[in-house]
Protein backbone atom coordinates (compact mmCIF):
# COMPACT_ATOMS: atom_id res chain seq x y z
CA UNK A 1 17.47 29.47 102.64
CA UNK A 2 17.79 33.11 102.30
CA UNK A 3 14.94 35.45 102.11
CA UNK A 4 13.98 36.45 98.79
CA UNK A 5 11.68 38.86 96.50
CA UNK A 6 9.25 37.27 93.54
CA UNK A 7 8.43 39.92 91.10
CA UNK A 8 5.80 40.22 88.41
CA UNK A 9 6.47 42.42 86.08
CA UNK A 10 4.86 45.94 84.36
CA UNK A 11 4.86 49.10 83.03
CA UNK A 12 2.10 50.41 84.87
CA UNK A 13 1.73 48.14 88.03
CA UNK A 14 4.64 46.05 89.43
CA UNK A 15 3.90 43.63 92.35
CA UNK A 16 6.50 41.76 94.18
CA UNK A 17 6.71 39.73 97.15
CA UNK A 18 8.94 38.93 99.75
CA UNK A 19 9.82 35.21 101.40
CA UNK A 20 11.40 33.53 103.98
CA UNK A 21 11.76 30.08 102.43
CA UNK A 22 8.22 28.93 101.77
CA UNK A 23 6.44 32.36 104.36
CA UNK A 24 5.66 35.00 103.14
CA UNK A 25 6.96 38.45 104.56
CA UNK A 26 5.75 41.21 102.78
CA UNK A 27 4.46 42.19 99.86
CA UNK A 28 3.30 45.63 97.36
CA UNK A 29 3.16 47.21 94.12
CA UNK A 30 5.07 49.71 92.17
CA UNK A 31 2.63 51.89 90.57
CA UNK A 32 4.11 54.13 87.87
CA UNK A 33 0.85 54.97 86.19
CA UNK A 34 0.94 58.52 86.56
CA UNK A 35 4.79 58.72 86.16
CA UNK A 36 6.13 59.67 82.59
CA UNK A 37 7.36 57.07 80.26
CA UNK A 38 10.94 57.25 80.63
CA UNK A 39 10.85 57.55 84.38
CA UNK A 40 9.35 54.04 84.96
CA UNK A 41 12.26 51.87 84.45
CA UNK A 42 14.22 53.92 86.94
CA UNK A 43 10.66 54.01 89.27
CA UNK A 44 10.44 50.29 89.43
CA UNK A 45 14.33 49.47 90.19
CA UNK A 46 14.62 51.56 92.90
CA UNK A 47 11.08 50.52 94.69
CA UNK A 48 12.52 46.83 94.32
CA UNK A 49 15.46 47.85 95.59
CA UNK A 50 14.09 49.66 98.64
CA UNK A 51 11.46 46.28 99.25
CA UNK A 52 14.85 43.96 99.21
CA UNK A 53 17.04 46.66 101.70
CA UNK A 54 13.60 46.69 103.96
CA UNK A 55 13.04 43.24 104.06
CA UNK A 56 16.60 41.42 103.91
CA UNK A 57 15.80 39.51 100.09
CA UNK A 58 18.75 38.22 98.86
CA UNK A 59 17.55 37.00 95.97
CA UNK A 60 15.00 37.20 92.92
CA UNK A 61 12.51 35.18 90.96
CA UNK A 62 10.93 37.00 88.54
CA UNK A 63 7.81 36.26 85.55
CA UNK A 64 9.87 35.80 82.44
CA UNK A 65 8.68 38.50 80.21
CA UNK A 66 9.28 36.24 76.81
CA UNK A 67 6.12 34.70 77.15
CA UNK A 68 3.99 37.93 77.33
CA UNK A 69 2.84 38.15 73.76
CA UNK A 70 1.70 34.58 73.84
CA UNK A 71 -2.09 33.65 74.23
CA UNK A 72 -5.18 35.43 73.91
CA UNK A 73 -4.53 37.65 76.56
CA UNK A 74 -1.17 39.36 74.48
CA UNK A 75 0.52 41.77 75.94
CA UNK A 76 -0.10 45.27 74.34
CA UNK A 77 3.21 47.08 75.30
CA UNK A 78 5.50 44.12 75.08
CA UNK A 79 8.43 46.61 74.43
CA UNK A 80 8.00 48.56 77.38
CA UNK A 81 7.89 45.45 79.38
CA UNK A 82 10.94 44.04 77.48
CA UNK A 83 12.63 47.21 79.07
CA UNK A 84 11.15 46.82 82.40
CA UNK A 85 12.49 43.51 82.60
CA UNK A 86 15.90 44.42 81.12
CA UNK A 87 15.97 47.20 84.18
CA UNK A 88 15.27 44.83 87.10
CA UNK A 89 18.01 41.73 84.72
CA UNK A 90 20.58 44.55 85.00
CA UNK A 91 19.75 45.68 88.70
CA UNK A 92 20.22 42.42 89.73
CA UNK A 93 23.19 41.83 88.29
CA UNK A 94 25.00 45.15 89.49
CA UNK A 95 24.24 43.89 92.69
CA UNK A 96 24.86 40.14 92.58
CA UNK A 97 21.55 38.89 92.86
CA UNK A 98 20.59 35.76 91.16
CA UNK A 99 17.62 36.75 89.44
CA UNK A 100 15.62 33.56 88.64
CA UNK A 101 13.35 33.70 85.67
CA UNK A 102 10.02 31.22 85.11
CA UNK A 103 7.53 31.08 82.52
CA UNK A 104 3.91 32.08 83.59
CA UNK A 105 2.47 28.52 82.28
CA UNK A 106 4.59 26.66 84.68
CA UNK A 107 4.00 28.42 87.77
CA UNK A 108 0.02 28.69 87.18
CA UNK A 109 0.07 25.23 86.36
CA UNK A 110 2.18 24.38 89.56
CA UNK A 111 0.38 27.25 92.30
CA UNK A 112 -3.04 26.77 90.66
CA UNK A 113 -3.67 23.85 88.43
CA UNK A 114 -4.11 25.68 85.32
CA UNK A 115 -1.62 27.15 82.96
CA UNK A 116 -3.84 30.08 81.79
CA UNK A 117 -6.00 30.19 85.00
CA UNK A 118 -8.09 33.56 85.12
CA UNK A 119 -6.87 36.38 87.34
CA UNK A 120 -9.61 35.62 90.22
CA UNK A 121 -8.60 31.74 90.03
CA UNK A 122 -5.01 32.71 90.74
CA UNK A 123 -6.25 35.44 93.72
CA UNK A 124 -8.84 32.63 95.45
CA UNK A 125 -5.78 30.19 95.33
CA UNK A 126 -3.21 32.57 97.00
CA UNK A 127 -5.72 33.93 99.62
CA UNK A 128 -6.53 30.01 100.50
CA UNK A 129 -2.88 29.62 101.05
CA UNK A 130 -2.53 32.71 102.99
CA UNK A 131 -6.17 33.17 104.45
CA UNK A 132 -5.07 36.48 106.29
CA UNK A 133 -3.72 38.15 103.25
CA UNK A 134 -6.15 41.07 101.86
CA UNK A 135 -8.36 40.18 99.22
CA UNK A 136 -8.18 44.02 97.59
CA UNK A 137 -4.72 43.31 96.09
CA UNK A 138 -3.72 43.80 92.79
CA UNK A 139 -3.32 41.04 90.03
CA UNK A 140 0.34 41.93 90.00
CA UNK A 141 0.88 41.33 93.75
CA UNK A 142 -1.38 38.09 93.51
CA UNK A 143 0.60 37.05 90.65
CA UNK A 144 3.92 37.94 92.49
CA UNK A 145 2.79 35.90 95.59
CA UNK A 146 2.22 32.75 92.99
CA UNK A 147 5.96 33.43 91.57
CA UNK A 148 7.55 33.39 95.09
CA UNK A 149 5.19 30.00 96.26
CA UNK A 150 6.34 28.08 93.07
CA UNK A 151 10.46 29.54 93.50
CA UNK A 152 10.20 28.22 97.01
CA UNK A 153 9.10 25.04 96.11
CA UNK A 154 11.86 24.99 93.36
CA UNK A 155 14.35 25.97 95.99
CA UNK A 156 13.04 23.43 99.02
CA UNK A 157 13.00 20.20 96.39
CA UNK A 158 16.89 21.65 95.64
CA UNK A 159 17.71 21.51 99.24
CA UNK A 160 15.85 17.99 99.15
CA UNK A 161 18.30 16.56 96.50
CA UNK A 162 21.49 18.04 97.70
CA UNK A 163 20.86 16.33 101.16
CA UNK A 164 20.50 13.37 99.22
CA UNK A 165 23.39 13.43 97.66
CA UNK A 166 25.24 13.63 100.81
């Protein structure tokens, strides 16, 4: 399996993580906070694309954005993040990465045991996984870490099956 980049999406923090089949590489944020409005989109490509030319990711899974306004915990801006998303779908695409999308329910359920676990549930999960990872990340880079440990599961049972079928 190739090396690939998990992504969680947002207008204000974006955190994405790198893998080597089921290791993790590298990982960061995209913080546009202090950038005007209009110049995020173009912000958060270009820092993905700069994390995949660094670290070799030929591919991306990514927190599918269709499921933000769900919940109690809706997302305010869901149009910026509609955009976001619709920046990194078309970035992908221009460069013929397979951009793999999953609902937030399924990989919390299947990373943590809980479909809307709580922020620090999700971090104490990921740093028991990877004990030497810094506990001061963000929630984005947590929940990017979660997105690339589910995708590699996804991708190691699909290597499972096809050497079945042989």
């Amino acid at each position: 399996m190739s090396r690939f980049i998990a992504i969680d999406p947002s207008t204000t923090v974006t955190g994405w993580a790198v893998f080597q089949d089921d290791g993790l590489v590298a990982w960061g944020k995209i913080n546009t906070t202090g950038a005007p409005y209009a110049d995020r989109f173009s912000y958060i490509v270009e820092g993905l694309a700069e994390a995949c030319v660094k670290h070799g990711a030929h591919e991306a899974a990514i927190e599918d954005i269709k499921f933000a306004w769900h919940g109690k915990n809706r997302n305010r801006n869901i149009a910026g993040l509609q955009v976001v998303f619709r920046s990194i779908q078309d970035w992908s695409k221009s460069i013929g990465f397979p951009l793999i999308p999953y609902n937030p329910a399924t990989w919390k359920t299947n990373v943590v045991g809980a479909t809307h676990a709580p922020k620090d549930v999700v971090k104490e999960n990921i740093c028991f996984r990877f004990p030497r990872l810094p506990r001061d990340l963000t929630e984005h880079e947590y929940d990017a870490i979660g997105i690339g440990i589910y995708h590699a599961g996804i991708r190691k049972l699909e290597g499972m099956s096809s050497q079945w079928k042989q």
